[in-house]
C-alpha atoms as a PDB file:
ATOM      1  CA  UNK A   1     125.259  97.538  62.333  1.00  0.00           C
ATOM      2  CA  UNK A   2     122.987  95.164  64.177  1.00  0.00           C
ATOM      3  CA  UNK A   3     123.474  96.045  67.402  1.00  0.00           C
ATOM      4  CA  UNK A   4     125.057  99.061  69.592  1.00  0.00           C
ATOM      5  CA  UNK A   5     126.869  99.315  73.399  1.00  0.00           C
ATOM      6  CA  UNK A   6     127.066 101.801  75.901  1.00  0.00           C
ATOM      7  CA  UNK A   7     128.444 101.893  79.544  1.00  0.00           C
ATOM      8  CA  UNK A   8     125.837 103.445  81.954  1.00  0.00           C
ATOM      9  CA  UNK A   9     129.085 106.258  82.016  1.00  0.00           C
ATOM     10  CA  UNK A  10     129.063 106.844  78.215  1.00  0.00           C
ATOM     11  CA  UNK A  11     127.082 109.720  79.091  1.00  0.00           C
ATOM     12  CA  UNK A  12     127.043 112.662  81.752  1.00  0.00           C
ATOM     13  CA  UNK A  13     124.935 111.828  85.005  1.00  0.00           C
ATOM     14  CA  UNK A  14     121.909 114.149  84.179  1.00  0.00           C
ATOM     15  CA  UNK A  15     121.130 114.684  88.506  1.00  0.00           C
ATOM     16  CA  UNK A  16     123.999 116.139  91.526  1.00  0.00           C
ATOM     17  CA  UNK A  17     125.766 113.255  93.104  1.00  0.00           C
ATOM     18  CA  UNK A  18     125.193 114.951  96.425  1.00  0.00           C
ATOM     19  CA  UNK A  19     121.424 112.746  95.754  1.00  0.00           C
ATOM     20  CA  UNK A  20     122.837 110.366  92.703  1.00  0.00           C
ATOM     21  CA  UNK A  21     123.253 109.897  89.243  1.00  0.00           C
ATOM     22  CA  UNK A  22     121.174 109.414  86.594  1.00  0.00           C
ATOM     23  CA  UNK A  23     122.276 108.267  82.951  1.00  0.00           C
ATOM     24  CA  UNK A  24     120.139 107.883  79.710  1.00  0.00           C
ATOM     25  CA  UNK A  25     121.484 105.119  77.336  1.00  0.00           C
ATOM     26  CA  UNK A  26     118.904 105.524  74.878  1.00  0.00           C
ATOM     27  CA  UNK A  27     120.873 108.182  72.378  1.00  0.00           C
ATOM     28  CA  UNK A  28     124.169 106.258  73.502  1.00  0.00           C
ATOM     29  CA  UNK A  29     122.211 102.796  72.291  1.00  0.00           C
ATOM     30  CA  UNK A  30     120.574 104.801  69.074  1.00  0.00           C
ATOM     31  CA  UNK A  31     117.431 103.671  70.228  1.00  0.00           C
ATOM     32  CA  UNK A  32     114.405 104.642  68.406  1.00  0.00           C
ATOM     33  CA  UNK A  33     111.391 103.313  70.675  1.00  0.00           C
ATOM     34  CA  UNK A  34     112.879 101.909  73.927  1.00  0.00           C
ATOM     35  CA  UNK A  35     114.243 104.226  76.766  1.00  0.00           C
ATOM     36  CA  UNK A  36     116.773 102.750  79.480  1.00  0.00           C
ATOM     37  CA  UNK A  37     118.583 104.608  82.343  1.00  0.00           C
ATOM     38  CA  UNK A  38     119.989 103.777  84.982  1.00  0.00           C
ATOM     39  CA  UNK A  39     119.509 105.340  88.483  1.00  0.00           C
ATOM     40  CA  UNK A  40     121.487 105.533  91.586  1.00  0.00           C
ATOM     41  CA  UNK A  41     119.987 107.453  94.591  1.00  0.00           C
ATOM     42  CA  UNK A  42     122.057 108.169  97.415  1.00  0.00           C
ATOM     43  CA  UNK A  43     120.337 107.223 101.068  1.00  0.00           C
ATOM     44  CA  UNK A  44     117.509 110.351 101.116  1.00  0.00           C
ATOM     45  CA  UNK A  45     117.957 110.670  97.650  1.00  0.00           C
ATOM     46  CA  UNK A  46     114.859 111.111  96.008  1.00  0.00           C
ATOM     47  CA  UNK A  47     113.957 111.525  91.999  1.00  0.00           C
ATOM     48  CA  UNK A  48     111.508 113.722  90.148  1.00  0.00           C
ATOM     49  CA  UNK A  49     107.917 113.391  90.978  1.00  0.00           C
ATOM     50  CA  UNK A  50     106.522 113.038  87.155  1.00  0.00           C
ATOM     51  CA  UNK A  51     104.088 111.124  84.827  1.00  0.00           C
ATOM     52  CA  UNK A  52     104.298 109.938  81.180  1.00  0.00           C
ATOM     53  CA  UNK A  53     100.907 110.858  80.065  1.00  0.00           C
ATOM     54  CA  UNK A  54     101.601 113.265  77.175  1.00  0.00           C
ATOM     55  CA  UNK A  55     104.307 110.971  75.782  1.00  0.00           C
ATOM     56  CA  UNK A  56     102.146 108.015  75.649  1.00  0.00           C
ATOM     57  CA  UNK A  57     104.711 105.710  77.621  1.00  0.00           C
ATOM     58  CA  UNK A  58     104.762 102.838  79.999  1.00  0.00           C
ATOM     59  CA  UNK A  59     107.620 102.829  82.410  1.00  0.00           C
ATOM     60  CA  UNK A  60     108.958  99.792  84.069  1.00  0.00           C
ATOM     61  CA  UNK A  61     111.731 100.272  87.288  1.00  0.00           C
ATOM     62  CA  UNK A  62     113.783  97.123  88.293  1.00  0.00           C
ATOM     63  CA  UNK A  63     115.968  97.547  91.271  1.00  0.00           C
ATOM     64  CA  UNK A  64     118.949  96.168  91.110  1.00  0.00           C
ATOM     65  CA  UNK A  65     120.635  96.581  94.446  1.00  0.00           C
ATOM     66  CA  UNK A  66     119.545  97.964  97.577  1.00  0.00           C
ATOM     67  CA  UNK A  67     115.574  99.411  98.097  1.00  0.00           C
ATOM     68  CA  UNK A  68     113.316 102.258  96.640  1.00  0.00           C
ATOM     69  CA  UNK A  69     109.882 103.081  97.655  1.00  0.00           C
ATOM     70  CA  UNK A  70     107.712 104.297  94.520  1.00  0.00           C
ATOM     71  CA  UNK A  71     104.936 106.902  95.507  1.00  0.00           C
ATOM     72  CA  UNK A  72     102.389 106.992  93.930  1.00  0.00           C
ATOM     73  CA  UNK A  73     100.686 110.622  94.296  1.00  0.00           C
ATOM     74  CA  UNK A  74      97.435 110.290  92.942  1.00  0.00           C
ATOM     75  CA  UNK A  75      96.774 106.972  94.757  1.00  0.00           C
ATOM     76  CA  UNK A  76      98.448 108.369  98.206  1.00  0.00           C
ATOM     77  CA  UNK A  77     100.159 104.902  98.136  1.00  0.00           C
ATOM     78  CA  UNK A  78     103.802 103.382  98.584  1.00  0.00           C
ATOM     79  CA  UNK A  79     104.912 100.650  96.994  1.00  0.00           C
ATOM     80  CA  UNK A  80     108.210  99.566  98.811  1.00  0.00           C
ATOM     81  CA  UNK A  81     111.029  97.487  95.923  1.00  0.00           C
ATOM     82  CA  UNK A  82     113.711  95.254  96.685  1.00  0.00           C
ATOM     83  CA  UNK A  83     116.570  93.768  94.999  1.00  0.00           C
ATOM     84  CA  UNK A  84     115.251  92.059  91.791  1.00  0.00           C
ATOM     85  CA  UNK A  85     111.606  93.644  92.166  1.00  0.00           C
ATOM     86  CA  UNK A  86     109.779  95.481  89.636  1.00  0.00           C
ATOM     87  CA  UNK A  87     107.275  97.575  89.058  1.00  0.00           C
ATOM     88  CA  UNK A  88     105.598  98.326  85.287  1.00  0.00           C
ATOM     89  CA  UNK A  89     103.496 101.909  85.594  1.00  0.00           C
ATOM     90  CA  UNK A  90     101.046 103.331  83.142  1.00  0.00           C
ATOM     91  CA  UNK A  91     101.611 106.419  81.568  1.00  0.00           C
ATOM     92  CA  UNK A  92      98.957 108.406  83.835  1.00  0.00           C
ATOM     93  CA  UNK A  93     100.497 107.484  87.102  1.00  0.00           C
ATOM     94  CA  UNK A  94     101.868 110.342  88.738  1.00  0.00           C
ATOM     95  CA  UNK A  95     105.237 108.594  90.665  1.00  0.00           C
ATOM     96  CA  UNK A  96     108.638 109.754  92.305  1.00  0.00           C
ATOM     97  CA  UNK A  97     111.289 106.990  93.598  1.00  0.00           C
ATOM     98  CA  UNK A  98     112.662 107.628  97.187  1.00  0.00           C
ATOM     99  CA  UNK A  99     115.604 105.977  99.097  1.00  0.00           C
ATOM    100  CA  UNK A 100     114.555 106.257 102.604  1.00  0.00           C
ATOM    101  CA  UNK A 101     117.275 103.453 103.307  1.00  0.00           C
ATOM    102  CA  UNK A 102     120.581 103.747 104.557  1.00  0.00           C
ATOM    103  CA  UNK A 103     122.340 102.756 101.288  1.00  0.00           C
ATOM    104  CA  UNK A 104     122.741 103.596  97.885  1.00  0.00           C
ATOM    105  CA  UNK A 105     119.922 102.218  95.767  1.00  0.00           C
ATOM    106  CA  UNK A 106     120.513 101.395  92.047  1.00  0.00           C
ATOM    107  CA  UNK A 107     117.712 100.667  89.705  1.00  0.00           C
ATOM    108  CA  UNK A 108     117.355 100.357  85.666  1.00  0.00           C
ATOM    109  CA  UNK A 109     114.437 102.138  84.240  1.00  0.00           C
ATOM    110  CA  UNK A 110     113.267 101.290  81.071  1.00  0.00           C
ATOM    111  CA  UNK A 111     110.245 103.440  78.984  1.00  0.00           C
ATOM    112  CA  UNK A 112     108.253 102.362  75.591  1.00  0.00           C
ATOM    113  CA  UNK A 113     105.597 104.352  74.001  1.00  0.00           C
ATOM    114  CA  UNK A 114     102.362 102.316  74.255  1.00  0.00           C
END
């Protein structure tokens, strides 16, 4: 087949929905290189702090609705996303998304080995 679908519900949230959901797509898509999921923090929700340097890969975060702050540990930095913003990190970057807003935020994260 030349192509495969998946709902972002296909599988089990992988986080408590007391602070969101999480989903991975990329078994559900029988993806070989790319990695998507989609992420839904409630308001103080936060995700794990974490870097991608012994897997090699490049994450980028688009937010689709609402707004996430991205800290970035090493750097002691904040980098504040709105609807439709991105961010692209390297695989070294130590990072952990936040909601600090008072609504849910929903973003689609999407990993590649470099």
């Amino acid at each position: 087949m030349g192509y495969d679908t998946a709902s972002k519900t296909d599988p089990e949230s992988i986080i408590d929905d007391e602070s969101g959901d999480m989903w991975f797509l990329k078994g559900e898509l029988d993806s070989d290189h790319v990695g998507i999921s989609v992420l839904e923090l409630e308001p103080d929700g936060e995700g794990m702090e974490h870097d991608e340097a012994d897997r090699g890969q490049e994450e980028i975060y688009y937010v689709v609705s609402g707004t996430a702050e991205v800290e970035l540990t090493d750097r002691d930095e904040t980098v504040t996303l709105e609807e439709d913003d991105a961010i692209r990190l390297d695989p070294e970057e130590t990072r952990q998304i936040f909601n600090r807003s008072d609504e849910r935020v929903k973003l689609v994260l999407v990993g590649a080995p470099l």
